[in-house]
Protein backbone atom coordinates (compact mmCIF):
# COMPACT_ATOMS: atom_id res chain seq x y z
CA UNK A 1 -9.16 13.13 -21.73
CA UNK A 2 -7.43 14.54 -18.81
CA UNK A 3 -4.03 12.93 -16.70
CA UNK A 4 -4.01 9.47 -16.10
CA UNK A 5 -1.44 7.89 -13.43
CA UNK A 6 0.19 4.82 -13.87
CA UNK A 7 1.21 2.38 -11.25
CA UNK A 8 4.38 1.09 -11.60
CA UNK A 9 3.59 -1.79 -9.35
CA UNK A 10 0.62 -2.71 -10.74
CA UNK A 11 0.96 -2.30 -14.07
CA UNK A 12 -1.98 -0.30 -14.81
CA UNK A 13 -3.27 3.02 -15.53
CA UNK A 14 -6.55 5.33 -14.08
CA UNK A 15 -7.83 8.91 -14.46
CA UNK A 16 -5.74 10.82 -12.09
CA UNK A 17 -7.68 12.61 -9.28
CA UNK A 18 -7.17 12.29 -5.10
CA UNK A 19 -10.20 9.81 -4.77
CA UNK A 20 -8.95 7.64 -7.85
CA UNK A 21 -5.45 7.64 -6.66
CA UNK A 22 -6.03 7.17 -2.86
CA UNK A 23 -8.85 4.27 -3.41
CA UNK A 24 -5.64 2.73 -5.89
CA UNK A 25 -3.08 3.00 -3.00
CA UNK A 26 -5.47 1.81 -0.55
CA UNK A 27 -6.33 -0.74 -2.52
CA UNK A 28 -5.35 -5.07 -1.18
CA UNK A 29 -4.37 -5.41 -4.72
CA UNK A 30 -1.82 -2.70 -4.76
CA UNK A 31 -0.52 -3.32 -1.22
CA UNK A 32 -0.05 -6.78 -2.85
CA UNK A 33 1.63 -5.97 -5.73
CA UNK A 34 3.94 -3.20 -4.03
CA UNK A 35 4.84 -5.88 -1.12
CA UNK A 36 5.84 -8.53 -3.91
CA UNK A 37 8.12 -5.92 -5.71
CA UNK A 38 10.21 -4.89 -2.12
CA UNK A 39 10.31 -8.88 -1.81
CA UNK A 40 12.87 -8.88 -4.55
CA UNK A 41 14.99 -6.94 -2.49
CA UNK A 42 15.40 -8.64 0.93
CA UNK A 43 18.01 -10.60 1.86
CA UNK A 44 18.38 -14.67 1.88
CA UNK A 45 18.75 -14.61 6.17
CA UNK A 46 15.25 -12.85 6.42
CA UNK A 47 13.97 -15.17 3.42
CA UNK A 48 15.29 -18.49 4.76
CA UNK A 49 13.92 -17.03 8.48
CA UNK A 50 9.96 -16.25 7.14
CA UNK A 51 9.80 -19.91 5.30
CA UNK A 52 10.89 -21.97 8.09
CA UNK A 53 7.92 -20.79 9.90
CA UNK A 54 5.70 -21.40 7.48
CA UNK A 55 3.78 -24.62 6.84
CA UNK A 56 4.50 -26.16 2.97
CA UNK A 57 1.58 -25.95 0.36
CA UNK A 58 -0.04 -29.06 -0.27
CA UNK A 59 -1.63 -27.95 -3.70
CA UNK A 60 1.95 -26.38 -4.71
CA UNK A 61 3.73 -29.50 -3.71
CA UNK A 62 0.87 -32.18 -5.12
CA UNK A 63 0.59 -29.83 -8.30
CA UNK A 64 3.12 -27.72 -8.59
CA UNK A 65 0.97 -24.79 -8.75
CA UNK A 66 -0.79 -22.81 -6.48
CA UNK A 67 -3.70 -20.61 -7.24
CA UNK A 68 -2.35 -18.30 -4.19
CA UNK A 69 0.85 -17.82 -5.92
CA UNK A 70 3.12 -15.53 -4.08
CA UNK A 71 0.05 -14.75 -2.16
CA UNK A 72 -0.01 -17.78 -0.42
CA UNK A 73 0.20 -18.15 2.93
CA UNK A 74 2.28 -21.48 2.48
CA UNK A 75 5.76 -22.18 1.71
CA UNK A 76 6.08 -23.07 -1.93
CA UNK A 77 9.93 -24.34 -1.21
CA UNK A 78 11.12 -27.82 -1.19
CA UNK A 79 13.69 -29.47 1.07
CA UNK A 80 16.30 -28.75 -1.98
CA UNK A 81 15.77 -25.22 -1.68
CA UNK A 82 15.63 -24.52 2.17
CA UNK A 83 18.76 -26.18 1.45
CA UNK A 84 20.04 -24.19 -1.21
CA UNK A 85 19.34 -21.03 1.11
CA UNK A 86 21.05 -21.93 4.19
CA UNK A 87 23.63 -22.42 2.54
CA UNK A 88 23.73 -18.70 0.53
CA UNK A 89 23.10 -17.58 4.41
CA UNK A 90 25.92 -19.32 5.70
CA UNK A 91 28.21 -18.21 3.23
CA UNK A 92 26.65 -14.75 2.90
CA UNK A 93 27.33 -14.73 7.29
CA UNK A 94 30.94 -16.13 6.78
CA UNK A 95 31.98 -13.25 4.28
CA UNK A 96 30.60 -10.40 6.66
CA UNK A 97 32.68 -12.18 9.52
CA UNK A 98 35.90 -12.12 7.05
CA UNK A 99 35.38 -8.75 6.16
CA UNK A 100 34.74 -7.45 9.96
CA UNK A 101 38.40 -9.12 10.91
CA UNK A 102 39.57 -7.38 7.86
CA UNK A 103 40.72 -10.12 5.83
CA UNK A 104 40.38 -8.99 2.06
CA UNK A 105 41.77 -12.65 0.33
CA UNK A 106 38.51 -15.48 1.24
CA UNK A 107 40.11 -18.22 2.58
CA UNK A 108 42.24 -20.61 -0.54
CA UNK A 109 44.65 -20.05 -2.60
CA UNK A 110 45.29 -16.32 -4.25
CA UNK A 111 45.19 -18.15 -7.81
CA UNK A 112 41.54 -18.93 -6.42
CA UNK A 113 40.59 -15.12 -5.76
CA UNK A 114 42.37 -13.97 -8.64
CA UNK A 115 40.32 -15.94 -10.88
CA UNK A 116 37.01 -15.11 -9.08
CA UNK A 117 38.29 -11.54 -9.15
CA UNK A 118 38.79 -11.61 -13.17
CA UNK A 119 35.51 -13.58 -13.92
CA UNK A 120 33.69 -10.98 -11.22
CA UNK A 121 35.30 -7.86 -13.54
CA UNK A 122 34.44 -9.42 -16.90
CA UNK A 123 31.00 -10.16 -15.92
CA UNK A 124 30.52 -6.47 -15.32
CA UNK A 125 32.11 -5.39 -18.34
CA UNK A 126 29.65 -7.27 -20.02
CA UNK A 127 26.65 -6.02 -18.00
CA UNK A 128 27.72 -2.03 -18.43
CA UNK A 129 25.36 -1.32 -20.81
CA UNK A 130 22.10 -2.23 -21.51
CA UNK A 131 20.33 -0.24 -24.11
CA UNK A 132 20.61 -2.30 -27.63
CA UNK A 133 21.48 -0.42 -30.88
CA UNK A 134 23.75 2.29 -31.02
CA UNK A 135 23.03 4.15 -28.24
CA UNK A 136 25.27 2.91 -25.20
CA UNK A 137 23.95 4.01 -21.70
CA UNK A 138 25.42 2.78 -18.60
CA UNK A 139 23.21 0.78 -16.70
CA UNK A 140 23.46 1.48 -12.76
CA UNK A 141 25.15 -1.25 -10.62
CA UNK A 142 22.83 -2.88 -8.01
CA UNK A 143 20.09 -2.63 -10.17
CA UNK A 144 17.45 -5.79 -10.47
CA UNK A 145 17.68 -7.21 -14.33
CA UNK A 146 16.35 -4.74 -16.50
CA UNK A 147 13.31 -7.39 -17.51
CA UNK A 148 12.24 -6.85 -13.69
CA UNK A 149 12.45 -2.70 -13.75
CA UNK A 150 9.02 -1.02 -13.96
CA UNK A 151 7.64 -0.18 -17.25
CA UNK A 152 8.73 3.50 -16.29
CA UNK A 153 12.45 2.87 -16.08
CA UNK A 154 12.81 0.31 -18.90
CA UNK A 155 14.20 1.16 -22.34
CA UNK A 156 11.72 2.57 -25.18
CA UNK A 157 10.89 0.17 -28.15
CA UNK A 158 12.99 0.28 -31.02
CA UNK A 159 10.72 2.47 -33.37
CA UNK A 160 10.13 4.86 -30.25
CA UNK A 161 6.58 4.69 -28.41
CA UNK A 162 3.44 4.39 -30.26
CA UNK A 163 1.33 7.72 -30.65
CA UNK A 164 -2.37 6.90 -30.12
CA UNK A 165 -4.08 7.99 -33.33
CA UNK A 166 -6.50 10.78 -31.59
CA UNK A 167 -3.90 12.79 -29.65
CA UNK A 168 -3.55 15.98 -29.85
CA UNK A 169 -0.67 18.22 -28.46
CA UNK A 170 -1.56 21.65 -27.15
């Protein structure tokens, strides 16, 4: 049967050979796919900056829907969230200007951070491991969710990974 690659972003497989893989790579859908994945990624400032320029949807904001989906050329935000994301920038821009004069206690009380601070170090307690069953594996901080990883990093299935019934090892 030969190799066959599998694209992470894309979700799919193909016989593996150059022309196969660089027509794949090449490919809008791809390009698509991989841009929508290192979307996850960037920061609220550049966010909030890109859909402020943009024009809002008309189908997205008469339906709710939008054939495009994160394709579309269109801002699919409402008022609520443009909102919502200036103010994550804001506060996101006065925390790097606390931590630049040095200032390691956010402005309130220290009951205040002290509480943040214990709800911040039980959350990751809880979110150490990820793997259910008996196995325990740490799961690596700054990690998306493991639903969002690539089929390639996520768990196995709790029986192990089917084996196709014609394969043969050798």
């Amino acid at each position: 049967m030969g190799k066959r690659y599998f694209c992470d972003y894309c979700d799919r497989s193909f016989q593996d050979n150059l022309h196969n893989r660089k027509k794949h790579l090449n490919g809008v859908q791809h390009l698509r796919a991989k841009r929508v994945w290192y979307d996850l990624f960037r920061d609220a400032a550049a966010i909030l900056q890109e859909e402020q320029t943009k024009k809002p949807c008309r189908k997205f904001l008469q339906t709710g829907q939008c054939d495009f989906g994160s394709n579309c050329r269109f801002s699919h935000m409402t008022e609520q969230d443009l909102e919502k994301l200036s103010a994550q920038v804001q506060g996101e821009q006065r925390s790097k200007e606390l931590r630049q004069e040095g200032a390691d206690v956010p402005p309130g009380t220290i009951e205040d951070w002290l509480e943040k601070r214990a709800k911040r170090l039980s959350a990751a307690q809880s979110n150490r491991y990820w793997w259910p069953g008996s196995i325990r594996v740490r799961y690596p901080p700054g990690w998306p969710p493991v639903q969002d990883l690539p089929p390639s990093l996520q768990a196995p299935p709790p029986g192990g990974w089917p084996v196709p019934p014609n394969l043969q090892w050798g």
